[in-house]
Protein backbone atom coordinates (compact mmCIF):
# COMPACT_ATOMS: atom_id res chain seq x y z
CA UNK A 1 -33.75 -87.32 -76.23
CA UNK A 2 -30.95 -89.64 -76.12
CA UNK A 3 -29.70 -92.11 -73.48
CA UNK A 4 -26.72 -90.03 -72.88
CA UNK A 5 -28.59 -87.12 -72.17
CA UNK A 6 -30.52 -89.06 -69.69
CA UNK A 7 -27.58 -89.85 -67.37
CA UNK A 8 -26.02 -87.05 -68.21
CA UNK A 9 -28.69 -84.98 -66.45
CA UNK A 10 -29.45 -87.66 -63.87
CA UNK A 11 -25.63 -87.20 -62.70
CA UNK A 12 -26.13 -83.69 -62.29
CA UNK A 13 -29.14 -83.73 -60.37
CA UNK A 14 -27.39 -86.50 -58.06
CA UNK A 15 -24.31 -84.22 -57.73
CA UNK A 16 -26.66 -81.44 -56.44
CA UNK A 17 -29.53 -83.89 -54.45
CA UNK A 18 -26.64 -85.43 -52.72
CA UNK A 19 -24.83 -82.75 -51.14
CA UNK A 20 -28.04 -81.33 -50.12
CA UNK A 21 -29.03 -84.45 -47.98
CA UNK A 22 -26.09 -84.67 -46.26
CA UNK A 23 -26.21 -80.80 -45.34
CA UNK A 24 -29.69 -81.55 -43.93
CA UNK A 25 -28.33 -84.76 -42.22
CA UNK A 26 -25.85 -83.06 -40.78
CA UNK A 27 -27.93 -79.73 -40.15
CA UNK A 28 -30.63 -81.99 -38.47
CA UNK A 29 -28.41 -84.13 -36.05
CA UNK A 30 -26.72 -81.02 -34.60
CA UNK A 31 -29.18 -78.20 -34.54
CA UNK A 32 -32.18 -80.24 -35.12
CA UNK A 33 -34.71 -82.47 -32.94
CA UNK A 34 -32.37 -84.92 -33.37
CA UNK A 35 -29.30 -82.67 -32.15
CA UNK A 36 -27.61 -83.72 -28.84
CA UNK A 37 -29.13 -81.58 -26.16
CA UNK A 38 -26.63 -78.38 -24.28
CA UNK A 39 -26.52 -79.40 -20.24
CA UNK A 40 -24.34 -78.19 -17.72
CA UNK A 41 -23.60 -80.35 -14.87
CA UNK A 42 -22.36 -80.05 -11.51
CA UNK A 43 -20.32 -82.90 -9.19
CA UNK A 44 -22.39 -83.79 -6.04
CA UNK A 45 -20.20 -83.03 -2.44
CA UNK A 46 -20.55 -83.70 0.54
CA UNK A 47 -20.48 -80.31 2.21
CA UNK A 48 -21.50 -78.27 5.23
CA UNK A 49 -24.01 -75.04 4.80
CA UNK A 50 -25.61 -72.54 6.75
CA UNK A 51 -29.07 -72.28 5.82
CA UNK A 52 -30.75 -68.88 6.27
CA UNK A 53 -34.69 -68.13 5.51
CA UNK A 54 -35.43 -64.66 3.93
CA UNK A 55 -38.44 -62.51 4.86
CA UNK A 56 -40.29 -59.49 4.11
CA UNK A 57 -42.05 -57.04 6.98
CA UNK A 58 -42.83 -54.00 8.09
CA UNK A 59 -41.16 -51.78 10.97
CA UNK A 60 -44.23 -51.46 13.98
CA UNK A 61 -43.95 -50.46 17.31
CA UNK A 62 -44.46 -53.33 19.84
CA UNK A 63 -45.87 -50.70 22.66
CA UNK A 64 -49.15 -48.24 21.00
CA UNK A 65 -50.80 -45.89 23.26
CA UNK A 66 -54.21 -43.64 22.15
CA UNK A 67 -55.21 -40.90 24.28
CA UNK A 68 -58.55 -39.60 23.49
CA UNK A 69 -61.60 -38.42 25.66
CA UNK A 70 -64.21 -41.09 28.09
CA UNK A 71 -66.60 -38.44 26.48
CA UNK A 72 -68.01 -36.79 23.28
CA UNK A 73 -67.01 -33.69 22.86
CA UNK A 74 -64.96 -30.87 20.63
CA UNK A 75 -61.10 -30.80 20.65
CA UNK A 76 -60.18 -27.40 22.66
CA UNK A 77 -56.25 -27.45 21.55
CA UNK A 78 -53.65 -29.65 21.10
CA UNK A 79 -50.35 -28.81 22.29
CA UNK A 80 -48.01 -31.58 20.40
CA UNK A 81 -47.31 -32.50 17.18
CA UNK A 82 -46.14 -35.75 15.16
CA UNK A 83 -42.49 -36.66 15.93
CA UNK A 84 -42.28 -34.76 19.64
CA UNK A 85 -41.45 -36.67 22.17
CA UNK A 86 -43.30 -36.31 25.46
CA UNK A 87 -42.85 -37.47 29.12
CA UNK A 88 -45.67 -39.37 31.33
CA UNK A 89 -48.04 -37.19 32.80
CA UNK A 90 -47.52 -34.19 30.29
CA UNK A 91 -50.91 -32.41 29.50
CA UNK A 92 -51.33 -32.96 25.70
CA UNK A 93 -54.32 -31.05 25.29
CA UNK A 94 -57.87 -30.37 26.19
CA UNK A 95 -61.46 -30.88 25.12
CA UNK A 96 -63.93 -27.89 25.37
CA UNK A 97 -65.54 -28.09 28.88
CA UNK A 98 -68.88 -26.13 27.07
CA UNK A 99 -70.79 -25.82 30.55
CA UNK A 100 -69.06 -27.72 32.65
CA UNK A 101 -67.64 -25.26 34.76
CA UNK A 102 -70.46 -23.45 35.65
CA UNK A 103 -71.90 -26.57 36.91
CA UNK A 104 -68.77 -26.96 39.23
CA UNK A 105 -69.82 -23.70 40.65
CA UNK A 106 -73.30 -24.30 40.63
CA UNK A 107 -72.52 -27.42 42.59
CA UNK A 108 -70.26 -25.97 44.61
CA UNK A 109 -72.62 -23.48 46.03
CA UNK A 110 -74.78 -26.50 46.45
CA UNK A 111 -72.41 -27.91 48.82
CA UNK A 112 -71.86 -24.43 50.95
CA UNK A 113 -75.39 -24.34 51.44
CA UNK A 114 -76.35 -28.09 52.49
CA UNK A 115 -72.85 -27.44 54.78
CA UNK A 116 -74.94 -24.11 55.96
CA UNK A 117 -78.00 -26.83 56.77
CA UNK A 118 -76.10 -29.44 58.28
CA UNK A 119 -74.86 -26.23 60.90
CA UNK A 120 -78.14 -25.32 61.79
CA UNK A 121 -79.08 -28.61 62.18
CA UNK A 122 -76.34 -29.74 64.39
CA UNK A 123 -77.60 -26.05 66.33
CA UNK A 124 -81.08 -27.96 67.01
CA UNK A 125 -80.15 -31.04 67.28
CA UNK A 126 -77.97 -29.81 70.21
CA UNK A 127 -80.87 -27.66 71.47
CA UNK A 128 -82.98 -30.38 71.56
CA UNK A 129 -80.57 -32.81 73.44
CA UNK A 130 -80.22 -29.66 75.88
CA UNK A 131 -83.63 -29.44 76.82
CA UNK A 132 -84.47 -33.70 76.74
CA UNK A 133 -81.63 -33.20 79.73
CA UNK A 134 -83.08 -30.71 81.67
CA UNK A 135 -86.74 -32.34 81.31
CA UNK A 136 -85.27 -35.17 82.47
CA UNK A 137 -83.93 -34.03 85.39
CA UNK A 138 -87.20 -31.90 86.32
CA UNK A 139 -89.31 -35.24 85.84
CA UNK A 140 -86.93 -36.65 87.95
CA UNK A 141 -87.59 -33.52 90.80
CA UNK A 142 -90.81 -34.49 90.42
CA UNK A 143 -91.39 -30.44 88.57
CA UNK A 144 -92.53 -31.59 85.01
CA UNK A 145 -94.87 -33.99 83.71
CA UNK A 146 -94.61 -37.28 81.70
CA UNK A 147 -95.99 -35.98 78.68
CA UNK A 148 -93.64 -32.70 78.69
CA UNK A 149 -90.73 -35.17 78.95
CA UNK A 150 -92.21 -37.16 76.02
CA UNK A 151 -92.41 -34.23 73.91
CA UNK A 152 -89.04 -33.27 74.26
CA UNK A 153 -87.39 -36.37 74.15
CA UNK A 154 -89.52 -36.65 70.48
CA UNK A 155 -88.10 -33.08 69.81
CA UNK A 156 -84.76 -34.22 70.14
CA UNK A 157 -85.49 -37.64 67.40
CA UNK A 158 -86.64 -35.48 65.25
CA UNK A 159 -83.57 -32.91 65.56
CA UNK A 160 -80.97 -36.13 64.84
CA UNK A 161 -82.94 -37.30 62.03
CA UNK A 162 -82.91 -33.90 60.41
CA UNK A 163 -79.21 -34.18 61.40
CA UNK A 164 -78.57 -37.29 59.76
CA UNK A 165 -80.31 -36.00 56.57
CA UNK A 166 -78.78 -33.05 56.55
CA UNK A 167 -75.65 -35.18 56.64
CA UNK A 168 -76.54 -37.01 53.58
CA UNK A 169 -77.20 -33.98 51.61
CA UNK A 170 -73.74 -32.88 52.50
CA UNK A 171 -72.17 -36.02 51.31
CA UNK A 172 -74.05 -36.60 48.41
CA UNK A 173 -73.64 -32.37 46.93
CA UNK A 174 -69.48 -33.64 47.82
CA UNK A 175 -70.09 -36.87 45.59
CA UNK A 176 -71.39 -34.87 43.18
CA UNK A 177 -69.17 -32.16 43.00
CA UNK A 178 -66.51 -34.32 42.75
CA UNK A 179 -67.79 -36.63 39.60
CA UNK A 180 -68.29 -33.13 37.90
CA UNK A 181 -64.60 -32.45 39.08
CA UNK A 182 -63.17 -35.98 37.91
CA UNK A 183 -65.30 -35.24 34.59
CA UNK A 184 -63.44 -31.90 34.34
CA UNK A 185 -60.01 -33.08 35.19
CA UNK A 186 -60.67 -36.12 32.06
CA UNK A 187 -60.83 -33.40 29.16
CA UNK A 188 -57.38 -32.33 29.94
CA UNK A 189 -55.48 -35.25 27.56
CA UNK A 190 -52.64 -36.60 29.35
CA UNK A 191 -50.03 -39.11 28.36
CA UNK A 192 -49.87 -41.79 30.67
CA UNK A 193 -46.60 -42.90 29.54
CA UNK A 194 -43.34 -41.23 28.05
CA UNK A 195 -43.41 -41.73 24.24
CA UNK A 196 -43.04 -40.22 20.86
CA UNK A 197 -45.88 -38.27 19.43
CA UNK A 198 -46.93 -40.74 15.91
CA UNK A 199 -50.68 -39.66 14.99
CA UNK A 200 -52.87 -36.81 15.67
CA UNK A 201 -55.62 -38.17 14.79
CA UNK A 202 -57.68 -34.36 15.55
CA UNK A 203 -57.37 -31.06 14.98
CA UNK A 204 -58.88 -28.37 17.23
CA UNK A 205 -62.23 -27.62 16.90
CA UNK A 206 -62.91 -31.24 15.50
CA UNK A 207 -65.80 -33.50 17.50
CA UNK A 208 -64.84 -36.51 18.83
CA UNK A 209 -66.97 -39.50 20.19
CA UNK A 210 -65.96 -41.17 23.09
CA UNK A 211 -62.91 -43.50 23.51
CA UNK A 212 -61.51 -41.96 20.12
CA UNK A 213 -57.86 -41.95 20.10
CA UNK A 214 -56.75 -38.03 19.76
CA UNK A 215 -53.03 -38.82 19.83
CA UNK A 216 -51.72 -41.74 19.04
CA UNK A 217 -48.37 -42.39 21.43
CA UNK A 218 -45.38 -45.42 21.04
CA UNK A 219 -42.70 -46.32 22.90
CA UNK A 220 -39.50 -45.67 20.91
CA UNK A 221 -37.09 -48.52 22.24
CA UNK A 222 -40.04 -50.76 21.29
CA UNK A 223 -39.82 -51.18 17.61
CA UNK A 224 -40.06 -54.53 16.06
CA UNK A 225 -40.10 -55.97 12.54
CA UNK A 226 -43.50 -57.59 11.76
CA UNK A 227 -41.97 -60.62 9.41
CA UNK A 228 -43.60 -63.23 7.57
CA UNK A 229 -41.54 -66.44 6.62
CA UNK A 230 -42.50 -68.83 3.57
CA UNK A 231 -44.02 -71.82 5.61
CA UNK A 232 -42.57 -74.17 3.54
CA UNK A 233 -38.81 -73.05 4.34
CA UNK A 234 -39.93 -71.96 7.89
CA UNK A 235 -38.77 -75.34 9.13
CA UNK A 236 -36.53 -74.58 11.95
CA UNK A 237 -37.38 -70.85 12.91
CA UNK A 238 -37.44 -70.11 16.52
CA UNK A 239 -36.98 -67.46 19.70
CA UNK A 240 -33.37 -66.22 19.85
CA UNK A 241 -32.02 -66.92 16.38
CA UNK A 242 -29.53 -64.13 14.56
CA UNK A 243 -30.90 -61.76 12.45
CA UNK A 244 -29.94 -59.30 9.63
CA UNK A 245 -32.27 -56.62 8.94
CA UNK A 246 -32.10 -54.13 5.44
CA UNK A 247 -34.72 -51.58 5.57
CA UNK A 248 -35.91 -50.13 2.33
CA UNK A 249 -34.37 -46.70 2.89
CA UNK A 250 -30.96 -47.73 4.31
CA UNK A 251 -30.32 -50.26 1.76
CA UNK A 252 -26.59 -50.08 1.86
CA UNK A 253 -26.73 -50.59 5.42
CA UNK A 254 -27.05 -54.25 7.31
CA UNK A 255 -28.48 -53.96 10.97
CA UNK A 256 -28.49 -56.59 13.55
CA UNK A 257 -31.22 -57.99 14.80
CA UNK A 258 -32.93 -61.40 16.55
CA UNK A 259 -36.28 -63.25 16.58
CA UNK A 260 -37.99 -62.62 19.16
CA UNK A 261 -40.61 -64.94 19.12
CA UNK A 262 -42.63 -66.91 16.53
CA UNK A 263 -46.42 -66.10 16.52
CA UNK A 264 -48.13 -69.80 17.27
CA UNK A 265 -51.20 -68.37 14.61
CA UNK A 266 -49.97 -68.46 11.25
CA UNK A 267 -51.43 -66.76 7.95
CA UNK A 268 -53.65 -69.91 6.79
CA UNK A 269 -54.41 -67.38 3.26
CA UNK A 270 -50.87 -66.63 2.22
CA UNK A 271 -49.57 -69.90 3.83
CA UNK A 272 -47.22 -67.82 5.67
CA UNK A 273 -45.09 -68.20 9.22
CA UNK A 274 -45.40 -64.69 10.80
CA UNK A 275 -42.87 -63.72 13.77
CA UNK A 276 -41.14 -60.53 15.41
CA UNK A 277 -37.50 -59.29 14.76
CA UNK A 278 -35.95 -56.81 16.77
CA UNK A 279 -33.19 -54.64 16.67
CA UNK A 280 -29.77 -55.11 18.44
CA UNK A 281 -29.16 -52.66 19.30
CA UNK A 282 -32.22 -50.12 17.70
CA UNK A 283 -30.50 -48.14 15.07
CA UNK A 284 -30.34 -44.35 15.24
CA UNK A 285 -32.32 -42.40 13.61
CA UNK A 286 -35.00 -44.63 14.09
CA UNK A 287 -36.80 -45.73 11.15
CA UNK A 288 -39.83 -44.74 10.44
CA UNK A 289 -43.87 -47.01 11.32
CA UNK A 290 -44.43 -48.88 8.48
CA UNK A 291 -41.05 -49.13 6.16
CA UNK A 292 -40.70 -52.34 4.50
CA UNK A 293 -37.61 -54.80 5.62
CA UNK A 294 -35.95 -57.62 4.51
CA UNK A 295 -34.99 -60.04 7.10
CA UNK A 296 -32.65 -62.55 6.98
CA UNK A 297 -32.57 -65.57 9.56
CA UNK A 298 -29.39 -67.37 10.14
CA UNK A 299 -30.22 -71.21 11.17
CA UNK A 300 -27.96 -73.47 12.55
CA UNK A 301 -25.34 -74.93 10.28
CA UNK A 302 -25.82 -78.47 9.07
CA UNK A 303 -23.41 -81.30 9.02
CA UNK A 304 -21.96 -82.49 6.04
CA UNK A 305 -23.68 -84.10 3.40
CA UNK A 306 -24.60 -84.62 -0.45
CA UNK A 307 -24.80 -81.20 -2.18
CA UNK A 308 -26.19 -79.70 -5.29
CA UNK A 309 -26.69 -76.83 -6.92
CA UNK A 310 -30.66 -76.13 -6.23
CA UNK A 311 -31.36 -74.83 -9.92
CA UNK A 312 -30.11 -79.36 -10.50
CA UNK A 313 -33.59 -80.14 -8.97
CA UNK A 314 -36.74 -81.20 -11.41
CA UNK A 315 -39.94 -82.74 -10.84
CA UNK A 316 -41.15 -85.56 -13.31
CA UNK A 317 -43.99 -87.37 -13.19
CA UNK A 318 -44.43 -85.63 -9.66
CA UNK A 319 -41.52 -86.59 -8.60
CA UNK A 320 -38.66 -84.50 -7.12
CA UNK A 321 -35.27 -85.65 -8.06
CA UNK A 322 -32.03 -84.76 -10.62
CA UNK A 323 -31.19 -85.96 -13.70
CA UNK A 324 -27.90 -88.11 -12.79
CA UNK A 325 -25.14 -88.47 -15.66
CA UNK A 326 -23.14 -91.67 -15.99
CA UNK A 327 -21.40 -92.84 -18.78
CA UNK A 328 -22.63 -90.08 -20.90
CA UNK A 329 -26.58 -91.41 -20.81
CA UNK A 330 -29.34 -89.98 -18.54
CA UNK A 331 -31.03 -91.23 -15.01
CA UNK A 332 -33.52 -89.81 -13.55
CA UNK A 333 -33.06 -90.38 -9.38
CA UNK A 334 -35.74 -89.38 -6.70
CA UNK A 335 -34.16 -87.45 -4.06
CA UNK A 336 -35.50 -85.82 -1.07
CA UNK A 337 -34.16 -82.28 0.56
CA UNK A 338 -32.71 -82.00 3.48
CA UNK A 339 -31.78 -78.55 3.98
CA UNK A 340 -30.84 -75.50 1.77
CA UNK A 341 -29.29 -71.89 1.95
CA UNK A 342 -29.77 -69.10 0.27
CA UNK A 343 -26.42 -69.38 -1.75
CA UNK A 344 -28.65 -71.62 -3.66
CA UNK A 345 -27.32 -75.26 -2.53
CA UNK A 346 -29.21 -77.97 -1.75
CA UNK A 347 -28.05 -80.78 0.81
CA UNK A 348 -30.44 -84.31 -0.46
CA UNK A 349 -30.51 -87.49 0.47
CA UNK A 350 -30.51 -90.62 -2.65
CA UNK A 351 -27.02 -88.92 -4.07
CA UNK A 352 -23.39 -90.28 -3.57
CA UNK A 353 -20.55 -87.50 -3.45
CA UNK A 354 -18.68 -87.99 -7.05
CA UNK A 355 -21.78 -88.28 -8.65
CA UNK A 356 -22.94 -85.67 -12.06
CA UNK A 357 -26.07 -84.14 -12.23
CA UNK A 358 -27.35 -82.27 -14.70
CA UNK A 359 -28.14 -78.35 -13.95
CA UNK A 360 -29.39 -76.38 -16.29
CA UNK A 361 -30.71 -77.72 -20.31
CA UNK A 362 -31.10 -76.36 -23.13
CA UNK A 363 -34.39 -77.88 -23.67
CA UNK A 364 -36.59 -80.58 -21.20
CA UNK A 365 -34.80 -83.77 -20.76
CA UNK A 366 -36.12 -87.38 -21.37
CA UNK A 367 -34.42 -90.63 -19.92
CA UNK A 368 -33.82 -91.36 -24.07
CA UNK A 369 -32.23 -87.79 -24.42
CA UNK A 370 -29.00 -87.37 -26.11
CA UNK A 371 -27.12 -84.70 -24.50
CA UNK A 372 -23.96 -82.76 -24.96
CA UNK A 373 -22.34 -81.42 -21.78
CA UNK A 374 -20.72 -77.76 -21.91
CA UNK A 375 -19.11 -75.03 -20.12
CA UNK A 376 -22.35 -72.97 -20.52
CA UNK A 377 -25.10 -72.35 -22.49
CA UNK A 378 -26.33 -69.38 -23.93
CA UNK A 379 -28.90 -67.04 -22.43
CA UNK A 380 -28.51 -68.78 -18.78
CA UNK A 381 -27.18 -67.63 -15.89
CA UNK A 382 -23.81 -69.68 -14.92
């Protein structure tokens, strides 16, 4: 092999090794690890928002009534159903008395007969007073004898203490008859409020223990939304604030509402701020126990001040902050929040209006990165 032949393939090899490395150069500081990195960025202003917090609950009613028995016993009939509506004092329905009336009877004819006692008593007793008198008045005359007096007058202590007994007997077969009554009257199942039929809880025929709820009664104009709140964007939530309620079923429908109140326990295992939400005014039909809600609080606005998109926010080295632009090179600048909305924008504090911040990357960002701002990158959300 010649010298000629040498270069002549070393030139060829060149003119193919060299057009290679600068395709990988060039490959490498575009596309590669080396490649300026996509960001978007956003200009910091001083703005106004209205920030909102966003809940999830459940429809309950505030007012829950269960009418059931004071006693065991079996379910007689039932004379509602779930969904009617009743009025206060309406008889619902009625346990099975088993033998409870014929002890009213039986204790009624106990009373007739200690009334038939206390008669004849009151009879002798008056007897008795009767003849004490006339004694008396002989002993006075000087026509009976001390111990004839005595004997009467003893007659006629005994004839007020069988009185007095017989008294007691009356009164306490009256007592008696009227617990059984009272017991009777308490197996009739009566609402003690008006209300809308929710649960039966029984069927008739079914045994039931004592205190047992049978029907299960709320007050319509008393439904609530059960709402928990984030605790960490509670800040702010109180009595009285506006409300806009979307229930699960009406979902294309925004109701009014208002907090109520704010529970003072909180959920210490989800870490969540629990309060009531009512209706203003309660929407018609009314929604049904239990349908999930989304609830949206409206806080009061806050002034003007640095703003940013809240997808700009990062945390490095435990740090919350942005990644400021100037001059084309990266900063990384603590900030701390101040307030937000749920139109995602942030107000912070550490930020001057004018100011660039990165908001979304292609790919984590270093304070050495080299970046390349665009309109928008693919695959995210602008």
């Amino acid at each position: 092999m010649n010298f000629s032949a040498l270069n002549r393939r070393t030139l060829l090899l060149l003119a193919v090794l060299v057009p290679l490395l600068i395709l990988l150069g060039y490959v490498a500081l575009r596309t590669g690890p080396l490649a300026p990195v996509p960001v978007t960025v956003a200009t910091v202003q001083d703005r106004a928002i209205a920030p909102s917090l966003f809940g999830i609950g459940t429809v309950q009613a505030r007012y829950t009534t269960l009418v059931g028995p004071t006693v065991a016993g079996r379910v007689k009939r039932l004379d509602v159903h779930v969904g009617d509506s009743v009025r206060a004092g309406q008889v619902l329905g009625e346990m099975d008395p088993v033998d409870l009336d014929a002890r009213i009877r039986s204790q009624q004819a106990t009373v007739l007969s200690t009334q038939a006692q206390l008669r004849q008593a009151q009879t002798q007793r008056d007897f008795a007073r009767t003849q004490a008198t006339r004694y008396a008045q002989l002993f006075a005359a000087h026509g009976t004898t001390e111990e004839l007096l005595a004997t009467r007058e003893q007659e006629l202590q005994s004839a007020e203490a069988a009185l007095q007994a017989a008294h007691d007997a009356v009164e306490r077969a009256r007592a008696d008859l009227a617990a059984l009554q009272a017991q009777r009257s308490n197996l009739k199942l009566v609402a003690p409020t008006a209300g809308l039929v929710s649960a039966r809880d029984a069927d008739p025929g079914s045994t039931v223990v004592a205190g047992a709820a049978v029907v299960e009664l709320i007050a319509p104009d008393s439904l609530w939304i059960d709402t928990r709140f984030d605790q960490l964007t509670a800040t702010g939530l109180a009595a009285g604030l506006p409300a806009r309620i979307v229930l699960r079923s009406r979902s294309n429908q925004t109701l009014a509402g208002r907090v109520l109140r704010v529970d003072p326990v909180a959920d210490a295992v989800t870490e969540e701020t629990l309060a009531k939400v009512v209706f203003d005014p309660l929407p018609q039909p009314l929604p049904p126990i239990g349908e999930l809600a989304d609830v949206t609080v409206s806080l009061p606005a806050l002034p003007a001040r640095p703003t940013v998109p809240n997808a700009s926010l990062q945390r490095v080295d435990g740090k919350l902050g942005v990644w400021r632009v100037a001059s084309g090179k990266l900063e990384f600048v603590p900030v701390k929040v101040l307030g937000s909305d749920l139109q995602g924008d942030v107000q912070v504090q550490g930020l001057k209006a004018g100011e660039r911040v990165v908001v979304y990357s292609q790919r984590t960002l270093g304070a050495r990165s080299n970046i390349s701002i665009v309109d928008h990158i693919p695959g995210v959300s602008p």
